[in-house]
Protein backbone atom coordinates (compact mmCIF):
# COMPACT_ATOMS: atom_id res chain seq x y z
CA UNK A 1 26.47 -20.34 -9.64
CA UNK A 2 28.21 -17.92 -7.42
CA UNK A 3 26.96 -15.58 -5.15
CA UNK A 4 27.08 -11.96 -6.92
CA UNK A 5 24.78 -14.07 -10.19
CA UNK A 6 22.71 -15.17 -7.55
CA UNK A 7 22.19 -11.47 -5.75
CA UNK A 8 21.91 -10.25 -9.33
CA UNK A 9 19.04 -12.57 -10.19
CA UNK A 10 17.37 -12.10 -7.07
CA UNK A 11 17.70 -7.88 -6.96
CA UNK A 12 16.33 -8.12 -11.23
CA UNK A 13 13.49 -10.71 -9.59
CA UNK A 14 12.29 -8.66 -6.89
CA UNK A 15 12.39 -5.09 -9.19
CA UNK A 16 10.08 -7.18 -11.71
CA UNK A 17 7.34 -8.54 -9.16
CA UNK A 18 7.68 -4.99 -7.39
CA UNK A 19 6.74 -3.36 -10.53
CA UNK A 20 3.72 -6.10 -11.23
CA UNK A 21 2.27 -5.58 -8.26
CA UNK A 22 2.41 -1.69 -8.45
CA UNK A 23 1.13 -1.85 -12.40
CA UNK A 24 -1.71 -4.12 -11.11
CA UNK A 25 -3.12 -1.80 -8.50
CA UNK A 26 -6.75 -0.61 -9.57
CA UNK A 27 -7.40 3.51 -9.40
CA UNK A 28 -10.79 3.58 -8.01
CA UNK A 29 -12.16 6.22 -6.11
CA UNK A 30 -11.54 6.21 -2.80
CA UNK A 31 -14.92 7.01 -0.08
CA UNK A 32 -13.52 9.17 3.44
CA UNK A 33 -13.65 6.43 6.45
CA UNK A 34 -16.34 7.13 8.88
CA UNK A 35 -16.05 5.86 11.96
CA UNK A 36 -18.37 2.89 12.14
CA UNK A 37 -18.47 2.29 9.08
CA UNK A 38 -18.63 -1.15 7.47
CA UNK A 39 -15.89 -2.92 5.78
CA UNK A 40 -15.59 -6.29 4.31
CA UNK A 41 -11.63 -6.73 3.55
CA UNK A 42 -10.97 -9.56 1.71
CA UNK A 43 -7.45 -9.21 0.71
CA UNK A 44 -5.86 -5.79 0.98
CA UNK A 45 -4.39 -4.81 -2.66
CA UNK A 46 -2.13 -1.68 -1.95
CA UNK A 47 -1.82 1.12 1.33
CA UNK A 48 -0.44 4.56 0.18
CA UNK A 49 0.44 7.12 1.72
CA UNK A 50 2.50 10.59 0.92
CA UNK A 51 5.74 11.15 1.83
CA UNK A 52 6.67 13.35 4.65
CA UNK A 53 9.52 14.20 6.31
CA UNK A 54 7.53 15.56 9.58
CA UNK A 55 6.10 13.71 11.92
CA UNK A 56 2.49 14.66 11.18
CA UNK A 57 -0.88 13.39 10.22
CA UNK A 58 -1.45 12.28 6.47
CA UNK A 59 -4.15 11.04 4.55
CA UNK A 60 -4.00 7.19 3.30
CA UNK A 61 -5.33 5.25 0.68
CA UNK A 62 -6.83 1.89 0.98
CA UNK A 63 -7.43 -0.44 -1.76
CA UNK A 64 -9.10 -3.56 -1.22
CA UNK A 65 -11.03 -6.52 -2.60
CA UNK A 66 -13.80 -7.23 -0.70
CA UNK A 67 -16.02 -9.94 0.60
CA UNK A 68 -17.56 -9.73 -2.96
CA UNK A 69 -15.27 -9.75 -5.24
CA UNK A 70 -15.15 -5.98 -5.73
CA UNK A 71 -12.60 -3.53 -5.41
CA UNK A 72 -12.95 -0.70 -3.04
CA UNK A 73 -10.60 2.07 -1.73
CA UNK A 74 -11.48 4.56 1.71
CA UNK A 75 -9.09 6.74 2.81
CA UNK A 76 -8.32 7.57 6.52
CA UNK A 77 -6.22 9.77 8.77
CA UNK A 78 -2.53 8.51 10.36
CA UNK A 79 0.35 9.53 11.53
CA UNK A 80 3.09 9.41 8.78
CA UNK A 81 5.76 7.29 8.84
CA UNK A 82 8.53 9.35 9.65
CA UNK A 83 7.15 9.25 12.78
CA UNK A 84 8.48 5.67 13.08
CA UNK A 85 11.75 6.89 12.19
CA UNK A 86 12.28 9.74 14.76
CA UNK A 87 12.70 9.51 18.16
């Protein structure tokens, strides 16, 4: 097998188990964080965010299964991520 089959096959295998995990992701609806407030994370199932091209604050989305079994979502405030990417 030579190397440009084996970047193909790996590039087609990552685009497929990209697209799983985004077609898996559960809409809930998503409580406002309070400070304080309790959360049992479990395994987190997807962060979102908008894009931005400013440095400013956004509102995420959390999606998580919890202690329980059940799946949650909170959003919160952060910085965006372009504000990783500027100096």
């Amino acid at each position: 097998m030579n190397t440009r089959t084996l970047f193909a096959s790996a590039a087609v295998a990552l685009v497929v188990l990209t697209h799983n995990a985004f077609a898996d992701t559960p809409n809930v609806p998503a409580k406002p964080y309070r400070y304080g407030m309790p959360i049992h994370v479990a395994k987190v199932i997807s962060l979102e965010e908008p894009r931005s091209a400013d440095c400013e604050v956004v509102s995420a989305k959390l999606t998580y299964l919890d202690t329980s079994g059940n799946v949650e979502a909170f959003t919160y405030f952060k910085m965006a991520q372009a504000c990783e990417e500027q100096n």
